[in-house]
Protein backbone atom coordinates (compact mmCIF):
# COMPACT_ATOMS: atom_id res chain seq x y z
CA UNK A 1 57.64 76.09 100.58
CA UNK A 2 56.37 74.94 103.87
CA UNK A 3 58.66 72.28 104.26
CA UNK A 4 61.93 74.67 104.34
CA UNK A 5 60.07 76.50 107.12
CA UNK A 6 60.40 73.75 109.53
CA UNK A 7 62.36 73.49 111.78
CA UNK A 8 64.13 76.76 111.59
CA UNK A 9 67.34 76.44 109.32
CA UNK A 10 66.51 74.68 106.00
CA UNK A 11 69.40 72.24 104.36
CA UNK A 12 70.54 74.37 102.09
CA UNK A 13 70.49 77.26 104.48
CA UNK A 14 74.49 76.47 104.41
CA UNK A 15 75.06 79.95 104.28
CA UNK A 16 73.14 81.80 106.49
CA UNK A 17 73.81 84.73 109.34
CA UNK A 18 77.08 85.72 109.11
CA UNK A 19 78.53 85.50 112.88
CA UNK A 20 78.80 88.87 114.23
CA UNK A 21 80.86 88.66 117.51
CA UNK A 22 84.21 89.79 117.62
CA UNK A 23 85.56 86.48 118.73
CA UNK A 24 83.88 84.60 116.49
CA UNK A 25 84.99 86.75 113.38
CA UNK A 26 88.66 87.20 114.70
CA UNK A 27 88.63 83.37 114.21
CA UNK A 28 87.57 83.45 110.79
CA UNK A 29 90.29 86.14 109.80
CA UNK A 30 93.14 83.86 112.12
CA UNK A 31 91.92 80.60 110.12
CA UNK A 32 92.53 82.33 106.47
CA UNK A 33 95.67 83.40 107.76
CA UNK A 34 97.05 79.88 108.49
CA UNK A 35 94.85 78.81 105.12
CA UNK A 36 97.11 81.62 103.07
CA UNK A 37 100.32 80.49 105.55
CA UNK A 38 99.94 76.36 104.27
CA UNK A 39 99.62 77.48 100.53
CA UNK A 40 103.03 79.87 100.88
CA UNK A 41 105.01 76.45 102.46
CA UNK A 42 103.28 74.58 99.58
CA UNK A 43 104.26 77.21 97.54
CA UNK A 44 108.28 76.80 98.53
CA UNK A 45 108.35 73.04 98.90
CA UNK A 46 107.32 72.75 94.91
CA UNK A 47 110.31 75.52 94.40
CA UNK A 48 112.65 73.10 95.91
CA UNK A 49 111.63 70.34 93.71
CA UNK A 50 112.21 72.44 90.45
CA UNK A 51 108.72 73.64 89.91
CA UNK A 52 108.26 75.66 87.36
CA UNK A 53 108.20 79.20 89.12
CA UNK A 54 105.70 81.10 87.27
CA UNK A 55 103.48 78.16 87.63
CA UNK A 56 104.10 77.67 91.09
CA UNK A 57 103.56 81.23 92.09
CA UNK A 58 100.24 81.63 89.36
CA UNK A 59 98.88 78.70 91.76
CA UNK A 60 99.64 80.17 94.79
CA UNK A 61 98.01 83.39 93.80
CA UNK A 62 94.82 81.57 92.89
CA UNK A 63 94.65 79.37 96.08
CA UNK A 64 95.01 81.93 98.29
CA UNK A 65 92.42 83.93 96.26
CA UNK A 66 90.04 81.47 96.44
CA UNK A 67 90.71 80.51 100.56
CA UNK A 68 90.36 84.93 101.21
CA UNK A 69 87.16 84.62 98.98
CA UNK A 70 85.76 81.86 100.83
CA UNK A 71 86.42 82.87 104.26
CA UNK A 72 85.43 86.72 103.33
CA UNK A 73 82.26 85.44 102.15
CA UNK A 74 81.33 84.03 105.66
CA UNK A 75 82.10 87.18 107.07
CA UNK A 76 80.69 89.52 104.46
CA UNK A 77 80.02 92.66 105.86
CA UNK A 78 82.78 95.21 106.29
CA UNK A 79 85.31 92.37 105.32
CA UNK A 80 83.76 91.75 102.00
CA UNK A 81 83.19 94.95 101.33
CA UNK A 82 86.98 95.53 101.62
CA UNK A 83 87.63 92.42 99.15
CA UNK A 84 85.05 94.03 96.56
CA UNK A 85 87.55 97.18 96.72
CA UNK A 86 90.41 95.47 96.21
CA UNK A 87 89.47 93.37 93.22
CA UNK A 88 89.35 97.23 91.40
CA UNK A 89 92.56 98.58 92.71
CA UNK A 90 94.43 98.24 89.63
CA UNK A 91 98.46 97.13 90.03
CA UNK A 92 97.82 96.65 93.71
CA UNK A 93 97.60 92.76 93.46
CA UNK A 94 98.35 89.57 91.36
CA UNK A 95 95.64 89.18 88.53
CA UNK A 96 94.02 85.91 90.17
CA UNK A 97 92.96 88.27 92.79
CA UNK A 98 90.75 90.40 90.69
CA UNK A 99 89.53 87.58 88.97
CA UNK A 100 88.36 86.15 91.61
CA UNK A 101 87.63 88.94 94.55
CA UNK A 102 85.39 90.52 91.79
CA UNK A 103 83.06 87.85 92.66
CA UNK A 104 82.81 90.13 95.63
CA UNK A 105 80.39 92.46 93.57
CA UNK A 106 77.42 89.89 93.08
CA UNK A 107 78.40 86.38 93.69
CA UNK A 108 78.35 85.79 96.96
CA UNK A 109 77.00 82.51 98.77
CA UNK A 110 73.45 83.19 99.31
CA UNK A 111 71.38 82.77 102.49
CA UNK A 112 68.93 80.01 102.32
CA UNK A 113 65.14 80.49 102.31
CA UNK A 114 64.15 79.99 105.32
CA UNK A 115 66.84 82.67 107.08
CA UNK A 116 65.33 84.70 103.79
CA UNK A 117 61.84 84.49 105.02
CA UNK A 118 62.75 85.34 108.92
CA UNK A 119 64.03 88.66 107.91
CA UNK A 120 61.86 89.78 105.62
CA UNK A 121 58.86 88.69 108.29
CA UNK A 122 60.94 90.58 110.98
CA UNK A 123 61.00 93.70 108.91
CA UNK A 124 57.90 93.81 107.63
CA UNK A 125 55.50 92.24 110.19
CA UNK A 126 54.13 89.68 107.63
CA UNK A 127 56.15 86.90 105.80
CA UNK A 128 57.28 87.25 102.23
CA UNK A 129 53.85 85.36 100.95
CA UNK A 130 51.74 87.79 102.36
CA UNK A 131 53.71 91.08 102.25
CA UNK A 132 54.22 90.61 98.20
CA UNK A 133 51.57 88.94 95.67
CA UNK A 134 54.58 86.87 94.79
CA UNK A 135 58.49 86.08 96.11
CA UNK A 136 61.24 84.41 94.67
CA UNK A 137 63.12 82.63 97.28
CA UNK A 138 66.37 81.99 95.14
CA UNK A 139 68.46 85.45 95.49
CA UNK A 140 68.83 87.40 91.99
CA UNK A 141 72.06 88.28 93.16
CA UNK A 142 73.88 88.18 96.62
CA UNK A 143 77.03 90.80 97.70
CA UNK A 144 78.88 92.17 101.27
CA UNK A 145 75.71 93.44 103.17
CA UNK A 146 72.44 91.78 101.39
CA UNK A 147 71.11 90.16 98.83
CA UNK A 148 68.58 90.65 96.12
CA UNK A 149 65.00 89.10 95.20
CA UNK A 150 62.33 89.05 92.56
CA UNK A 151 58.74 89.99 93.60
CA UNK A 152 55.40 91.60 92.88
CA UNK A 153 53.75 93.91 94.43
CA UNK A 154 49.89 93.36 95.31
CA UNK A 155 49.42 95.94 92.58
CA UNK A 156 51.17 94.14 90.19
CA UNK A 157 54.57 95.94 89.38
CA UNK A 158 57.92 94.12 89.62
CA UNK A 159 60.49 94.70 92.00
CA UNK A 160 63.57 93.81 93.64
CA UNK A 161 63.58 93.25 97.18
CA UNK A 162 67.10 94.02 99.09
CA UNK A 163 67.25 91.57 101.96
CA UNK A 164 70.58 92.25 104.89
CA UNK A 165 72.57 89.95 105.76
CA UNK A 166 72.22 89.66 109.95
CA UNK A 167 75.13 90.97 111.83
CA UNK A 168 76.21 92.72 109.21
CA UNK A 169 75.79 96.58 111.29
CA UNK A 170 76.57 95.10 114.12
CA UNK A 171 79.78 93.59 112.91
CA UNK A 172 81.19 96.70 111.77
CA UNK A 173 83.27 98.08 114.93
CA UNK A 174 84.70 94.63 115.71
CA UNK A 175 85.90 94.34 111.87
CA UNK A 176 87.65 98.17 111.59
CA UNK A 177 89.39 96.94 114.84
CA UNK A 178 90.95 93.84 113.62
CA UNK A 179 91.95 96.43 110.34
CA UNK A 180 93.32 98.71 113.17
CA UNK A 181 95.25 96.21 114.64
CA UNK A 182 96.72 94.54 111.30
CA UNK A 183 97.27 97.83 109.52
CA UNK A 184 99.21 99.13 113.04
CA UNK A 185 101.92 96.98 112.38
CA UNK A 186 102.77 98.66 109.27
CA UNK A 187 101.83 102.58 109.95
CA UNK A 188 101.13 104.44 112.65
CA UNK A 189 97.82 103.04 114.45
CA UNK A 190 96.44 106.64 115.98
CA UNK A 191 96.81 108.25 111.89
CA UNK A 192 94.79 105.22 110.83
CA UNK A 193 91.41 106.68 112.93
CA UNK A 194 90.21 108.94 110.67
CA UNK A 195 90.16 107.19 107.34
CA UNK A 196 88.64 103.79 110.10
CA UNK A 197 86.17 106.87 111.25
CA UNK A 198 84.69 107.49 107.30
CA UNK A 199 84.52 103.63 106.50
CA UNK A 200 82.44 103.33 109.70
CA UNK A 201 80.20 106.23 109.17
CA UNK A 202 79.63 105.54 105.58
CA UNK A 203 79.14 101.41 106.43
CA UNK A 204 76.23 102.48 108.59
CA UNK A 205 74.42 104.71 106.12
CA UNK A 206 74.85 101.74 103.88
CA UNK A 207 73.42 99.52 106.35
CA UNK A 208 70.25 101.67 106.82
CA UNK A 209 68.24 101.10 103.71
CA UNK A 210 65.90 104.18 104.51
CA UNK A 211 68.19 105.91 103.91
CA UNK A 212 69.29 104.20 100.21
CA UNK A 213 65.71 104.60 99.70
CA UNK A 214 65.86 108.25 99.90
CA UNK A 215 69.20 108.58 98.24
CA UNK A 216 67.34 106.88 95.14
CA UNK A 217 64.80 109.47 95.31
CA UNK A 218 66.98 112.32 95.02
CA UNK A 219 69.74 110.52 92.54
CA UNK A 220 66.59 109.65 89.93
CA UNK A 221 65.38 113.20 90.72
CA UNK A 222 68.59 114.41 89.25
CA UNK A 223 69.86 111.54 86.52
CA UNK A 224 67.01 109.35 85.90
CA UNK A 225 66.50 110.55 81.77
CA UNK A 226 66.34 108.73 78.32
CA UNK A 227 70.25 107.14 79.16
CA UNK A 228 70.31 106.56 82.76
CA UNK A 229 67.52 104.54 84.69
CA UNK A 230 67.25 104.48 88.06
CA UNK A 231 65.15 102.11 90.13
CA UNK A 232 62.32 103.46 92.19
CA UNK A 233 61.77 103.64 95.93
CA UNK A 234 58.62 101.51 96.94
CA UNK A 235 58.36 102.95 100.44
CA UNK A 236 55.72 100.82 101.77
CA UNK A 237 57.59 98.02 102.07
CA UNK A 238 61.14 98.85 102.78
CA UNK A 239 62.24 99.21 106.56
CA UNK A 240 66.17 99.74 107.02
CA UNK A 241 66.93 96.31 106.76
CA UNK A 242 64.57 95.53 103.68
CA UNK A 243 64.73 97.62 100.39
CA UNK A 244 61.62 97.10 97.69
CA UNK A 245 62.34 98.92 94.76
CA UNK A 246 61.15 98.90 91.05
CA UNK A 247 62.63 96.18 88.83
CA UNK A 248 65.58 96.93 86.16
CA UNK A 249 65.81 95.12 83.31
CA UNK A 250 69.16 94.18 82.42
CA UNK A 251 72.47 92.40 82.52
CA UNK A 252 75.70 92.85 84.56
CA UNK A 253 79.16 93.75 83.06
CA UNK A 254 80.24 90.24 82.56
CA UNK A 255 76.97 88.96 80.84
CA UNK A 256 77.15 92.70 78.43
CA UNK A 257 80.89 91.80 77.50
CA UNK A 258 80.37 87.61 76.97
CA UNK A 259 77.77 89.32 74.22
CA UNK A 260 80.51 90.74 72.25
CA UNK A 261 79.42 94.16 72.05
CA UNK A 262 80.75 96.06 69.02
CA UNK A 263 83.15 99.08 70.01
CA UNK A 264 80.61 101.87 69.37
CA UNK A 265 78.61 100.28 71.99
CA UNK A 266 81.31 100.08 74.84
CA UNK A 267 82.03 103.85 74.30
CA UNK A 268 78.19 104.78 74.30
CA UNK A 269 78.11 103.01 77.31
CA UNK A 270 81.47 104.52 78.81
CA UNK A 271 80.52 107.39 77.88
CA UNK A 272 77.30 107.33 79.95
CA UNK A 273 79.45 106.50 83.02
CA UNK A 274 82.05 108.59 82.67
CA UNK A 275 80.13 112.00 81.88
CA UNK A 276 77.61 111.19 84.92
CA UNK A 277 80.03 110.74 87.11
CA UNK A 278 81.61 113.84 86.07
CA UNK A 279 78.52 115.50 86.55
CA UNK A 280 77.98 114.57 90.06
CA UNK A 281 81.36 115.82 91.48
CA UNK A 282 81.24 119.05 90.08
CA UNK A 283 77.39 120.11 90.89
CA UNK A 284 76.55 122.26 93.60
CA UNK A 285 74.87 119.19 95.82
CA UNK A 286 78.38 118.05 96.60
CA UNK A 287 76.68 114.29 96.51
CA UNK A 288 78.24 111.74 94.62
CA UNK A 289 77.67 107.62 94.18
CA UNK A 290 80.74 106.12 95.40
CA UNK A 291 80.61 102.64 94.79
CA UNK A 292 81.21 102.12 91.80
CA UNK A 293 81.74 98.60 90.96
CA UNK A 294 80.53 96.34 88.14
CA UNK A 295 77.58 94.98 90.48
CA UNK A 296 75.98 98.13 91.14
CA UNK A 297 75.58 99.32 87.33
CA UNK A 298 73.44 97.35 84.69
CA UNK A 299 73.67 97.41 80.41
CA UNK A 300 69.90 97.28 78.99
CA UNK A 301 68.67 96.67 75.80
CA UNK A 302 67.31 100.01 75.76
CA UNK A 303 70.39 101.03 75.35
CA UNK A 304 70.04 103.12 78.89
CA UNK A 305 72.79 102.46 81.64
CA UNK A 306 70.34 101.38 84.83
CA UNK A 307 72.62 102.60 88.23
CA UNK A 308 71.23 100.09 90.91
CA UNK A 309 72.66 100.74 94.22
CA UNK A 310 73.06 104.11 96.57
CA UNK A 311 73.88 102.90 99.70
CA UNK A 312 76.93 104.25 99.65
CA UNK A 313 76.75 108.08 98.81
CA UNK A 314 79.37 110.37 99.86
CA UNK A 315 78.90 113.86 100.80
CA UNK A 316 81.94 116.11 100.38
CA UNK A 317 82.56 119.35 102.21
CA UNK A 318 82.24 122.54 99.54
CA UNK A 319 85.63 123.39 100.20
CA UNK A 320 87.28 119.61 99.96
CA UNK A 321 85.46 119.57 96.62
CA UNK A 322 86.55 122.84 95.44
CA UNK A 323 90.16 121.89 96.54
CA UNK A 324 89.69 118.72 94.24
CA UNK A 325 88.84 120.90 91.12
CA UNK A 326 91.33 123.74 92.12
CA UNK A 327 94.04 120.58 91.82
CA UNK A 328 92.68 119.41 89.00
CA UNK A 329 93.57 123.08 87.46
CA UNK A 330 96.86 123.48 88.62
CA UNK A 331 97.78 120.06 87.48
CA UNK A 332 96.34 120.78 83.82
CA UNK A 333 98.12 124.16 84.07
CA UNK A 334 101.41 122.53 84.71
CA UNK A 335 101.68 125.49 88.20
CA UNK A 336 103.57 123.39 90.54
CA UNK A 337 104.05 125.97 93.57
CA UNK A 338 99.57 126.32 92.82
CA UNK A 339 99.96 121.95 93.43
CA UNK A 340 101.74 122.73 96.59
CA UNK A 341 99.73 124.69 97.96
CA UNK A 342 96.90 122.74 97.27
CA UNK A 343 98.39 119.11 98.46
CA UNK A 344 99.07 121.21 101.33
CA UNK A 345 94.76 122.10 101.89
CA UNK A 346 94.11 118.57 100.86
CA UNK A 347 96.79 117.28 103.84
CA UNK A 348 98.77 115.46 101.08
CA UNK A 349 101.94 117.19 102.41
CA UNK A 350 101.62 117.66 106.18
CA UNK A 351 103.55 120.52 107.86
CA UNK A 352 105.83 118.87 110.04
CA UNK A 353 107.40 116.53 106.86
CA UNK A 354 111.16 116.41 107.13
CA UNK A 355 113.03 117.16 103.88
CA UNK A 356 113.53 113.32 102.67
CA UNK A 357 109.79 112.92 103.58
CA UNK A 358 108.48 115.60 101.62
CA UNK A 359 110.49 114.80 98.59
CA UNK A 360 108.85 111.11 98.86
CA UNK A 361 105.52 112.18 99.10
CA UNK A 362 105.82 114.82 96.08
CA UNK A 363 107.31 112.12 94.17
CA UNK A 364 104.72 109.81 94.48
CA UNK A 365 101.92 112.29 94.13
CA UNK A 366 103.15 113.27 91.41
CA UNK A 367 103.38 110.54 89.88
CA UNK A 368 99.77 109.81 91.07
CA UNK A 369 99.03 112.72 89.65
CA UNK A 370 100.54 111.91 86.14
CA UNK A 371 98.61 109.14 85.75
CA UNK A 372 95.24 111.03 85.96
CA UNK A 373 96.19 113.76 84.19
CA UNK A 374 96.83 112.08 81.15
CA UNK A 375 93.16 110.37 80.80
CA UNK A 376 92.51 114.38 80.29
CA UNK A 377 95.51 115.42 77.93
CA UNK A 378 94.06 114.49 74.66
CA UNK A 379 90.64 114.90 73.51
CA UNK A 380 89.82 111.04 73.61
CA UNK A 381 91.38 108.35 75.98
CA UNK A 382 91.92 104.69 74.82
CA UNK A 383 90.83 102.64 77.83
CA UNK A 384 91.48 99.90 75.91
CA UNK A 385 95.39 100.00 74.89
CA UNK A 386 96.39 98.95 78.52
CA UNK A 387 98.76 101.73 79.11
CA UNK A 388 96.61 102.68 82.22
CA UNK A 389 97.53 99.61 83.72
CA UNK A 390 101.15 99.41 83.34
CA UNK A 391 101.33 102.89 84.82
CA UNK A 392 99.91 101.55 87.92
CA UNK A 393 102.09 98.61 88.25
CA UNK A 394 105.50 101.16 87.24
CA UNK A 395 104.40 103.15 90.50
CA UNK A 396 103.10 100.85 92.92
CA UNK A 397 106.30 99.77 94.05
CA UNK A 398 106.93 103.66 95.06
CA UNK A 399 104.35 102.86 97.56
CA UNK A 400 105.41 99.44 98.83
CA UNK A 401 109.26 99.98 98.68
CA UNK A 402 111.76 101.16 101.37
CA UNK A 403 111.18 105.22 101.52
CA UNK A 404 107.25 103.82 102.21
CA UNK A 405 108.19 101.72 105.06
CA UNK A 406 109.71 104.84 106.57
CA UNK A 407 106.99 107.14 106.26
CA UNK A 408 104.23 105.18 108.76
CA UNK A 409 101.43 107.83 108.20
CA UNK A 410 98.54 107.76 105.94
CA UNK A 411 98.65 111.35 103.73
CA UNK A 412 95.51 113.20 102.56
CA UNK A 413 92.30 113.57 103.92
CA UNK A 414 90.02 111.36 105.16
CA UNK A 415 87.44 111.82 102.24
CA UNK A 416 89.87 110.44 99.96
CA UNK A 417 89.11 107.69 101.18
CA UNK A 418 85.89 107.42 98.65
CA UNK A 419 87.19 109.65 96.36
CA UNK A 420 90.04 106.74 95.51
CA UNK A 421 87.24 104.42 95.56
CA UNK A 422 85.21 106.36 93.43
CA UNK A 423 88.11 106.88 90.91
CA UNK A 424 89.50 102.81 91.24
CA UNK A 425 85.87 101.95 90.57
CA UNK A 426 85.30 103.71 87.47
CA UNK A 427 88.86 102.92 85.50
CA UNK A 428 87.82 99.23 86.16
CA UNK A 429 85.01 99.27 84.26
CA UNK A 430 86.44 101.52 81.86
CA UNK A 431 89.21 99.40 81.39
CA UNK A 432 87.38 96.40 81.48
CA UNK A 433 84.78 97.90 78.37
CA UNK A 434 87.85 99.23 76.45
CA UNK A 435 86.02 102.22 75.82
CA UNK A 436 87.75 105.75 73.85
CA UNK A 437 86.19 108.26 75.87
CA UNK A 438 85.76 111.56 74.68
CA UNK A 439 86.76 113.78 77.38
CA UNK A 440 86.55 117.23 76.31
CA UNK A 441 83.10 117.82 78.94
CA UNK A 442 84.72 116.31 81.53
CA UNK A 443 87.56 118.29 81.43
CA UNK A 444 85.21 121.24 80.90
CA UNK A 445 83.45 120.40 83.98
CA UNK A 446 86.05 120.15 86.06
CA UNK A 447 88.32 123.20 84.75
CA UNK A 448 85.14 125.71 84.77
């Protein structure tokens, strides 16, 4: 142990702080652009030789996958955080992405020990050895803003210890420019601020772990029962760039589903997500967790669903919420001049729209709109048959075609921004458990 404290950097440290200067990070992005640039003329020069085309373009998907994976995981921070989304938007991209940006959630590169043990000495005042009766170098797990460790605590109890990544707060501004100046070529740069403005905010709650510490007080407060565990806060040792909290037993999505779980045990556990997540939108706290993705949720064999992470916790204005559910109601209803008037409080259909624009934009949301409706028309949805999927893919090119191009303004507001995530987050796993949920409460919930 005292050998990889020599010296600084240890050998394997390969991966260690992220760089966090705007020039430095811009060249990271620039590189896997001309990465992603050789693999498309690779791409085109086996067309010309009478490649097979499927094949060709199945292996450009995955190489250019794997180089945005790579590169993003230098970066981490904001950047990785915005792969981890898109490996749950379903229909958005080609399946090698998911496969592989979902390593996004808990895969990531880890940082070496002795980077491991400057941080946690910086944070603490006393080096890992001393501030815990025991510390497991090798990370648990590792995502976009920190990794995770096994320890004890001088009195004996087991915890995890939430290390972050360096540069990761102060790389946030630099990142949502470089998004602001990509995503300008394509829509209107000035509409862009707002949505840039909630990522930012939200990104540095996330990066203060006080504040995740408090959010797990309040969350286990409300869910923590005989189906839902959620760690404890050990405050003692946690600063906001260290976390110590209880340990979870448990394994990860991938792990519970390379078991072979029987049906009834993929609903139970749907189920559990599903109805708490209904719970949390409608309740009068307006406080909901809005990452969900398969790293931040663990299957035990208690049979309790342990909810890990709550850095990211979004708090929606009454009457945004209310809005949500009083859409939800017109929707169910079938009242489309009640829609209207709500897309219009929810600044889905801005007033200046002219004719042809409005007509795209109610086409679309409705057909948005279709698509979560029906997990609510019957009494149980089958996340499992696949329809939810094609849907998707039928109406994505809606947003990608011609009329899209046209309209260069992002619609609805800003929360929506983790209210999609939210939503994109939860179908995943849904879809990826192939559970039948009931969902008579939910619709309950949300129509009461």
């Amino acid at each position: 142990m005292e050998d990889q404290d020599k010296g600084g950097q240890d050998k394997g440290d390969e991966y260690g702080a992220p760089p966090g200067g705007a020039t430095d990070r811009g060249l990271i992005a620039a590189k896997t652009g001309l990465k992603i640039g050789s693999n498309y003329a690779r791409y085109l020069s086996r067309r010309i030789t009478g490649t097979n085309k499927e094949e060709a373009r199945g292996e450009l998907h995955t190489r250019n996958a794997e180089d945005l994976f790579a590169e993003l995981s230098k970066l981490r921070g904001t950047a990785l955080k915005m792969a981890q989304g898109l490996s749950m938007e379903p229909g958005v991209l080609p399946e090698q992405f998911h496969q592989i940006l979902s390593k996004a959630q808990y895969e990531v590169p880890a940082m070496g020990p002795a980077l491991v043990r400057r941080l946690v000495t910086q944070a603490l005042g006393a080096p890992p050895e001393k501030a815990f009766a025991d510390f497991s170098f090798p990370a648990m797990a590792a995502a976009s803003l920190g990794q995770v460790h096994r320890a004890t605590l001088h009195d004996g109890r087991q915890v995890a210890v939430k290390v972050q990544y360096p540069n990761v707060r102060e790389s946030i501004d630099s990142d949502l420019r470089l998004v602001r100046g990509i995503a300008g070529r394509f829509i209107d740069a000035q509409a862009i601020d707002p949505y840039l403005k909630e990522v930012r905010d939200r990104m540095m709650e996330e990066t203060n772990y006080l504040l995740e510490g408090q959010n797990l007080e309040v969350f286990a407060g409300r869910f923590d029962s005989s189906q839902i565990i959620i760690p404890q806060w050990v405050k003692e040792t946690s600063t906001e760039r260290v976390l110590t909290m209880t340990y979870v037993e448990g394994v990860h999505l991938k792990e519970y589903l390379a078991s072979n779980p029987t049906q009834e045990d993929r609903d139970r556990y749907g189920q559990l997500l599903w109805d708490t997540i209904h719970t949390q939108i409608v309740a009068d706290h307006l406080t909901v967790h809005a990452d969900a993705h398969p790293g931040n949720f663990m299957f035990r064999p208690d049979g309790r669903l342990a909810i890990l992470d709550f850095g990211c916790v979004k708090r929606f204005p009454r009457d945004f919420r209310d809005n949500l559910l009083e859409l939800f109601k017109a929707r169910m209803s079938g009242d489309q001049a009640r829609q209207e008037r709500v897309y219009t409080a929810l600044e889905l259909l801005p007033a200046d729209l002219k004719p042809d624009e409005r007509a795209y934009l109610l086409e679309i949301i409705g057909a948005m709109g279709d698509i979560i409706a029906s997990l609510y028309e019957a009494d149980v949805y089958d996340f499992g048959s696949g329809v939810l999927l094609e849907r998707f893919k039928e109406v994505m090119p809606k947003f990608m075609g011609r009329e899209a191009y046209k309209y260069r303004r992002p619609i609805g507001s800003h929360h929506f921004v983790f209210v999609n995530r939210l939503l994109g987050g939860l179908m995943s796993i849904l879809t990826q458990l192939g559970a039948h949920i009931d969902t008579r409460y939910a619709r309950k919930c949300l129509s009461s």
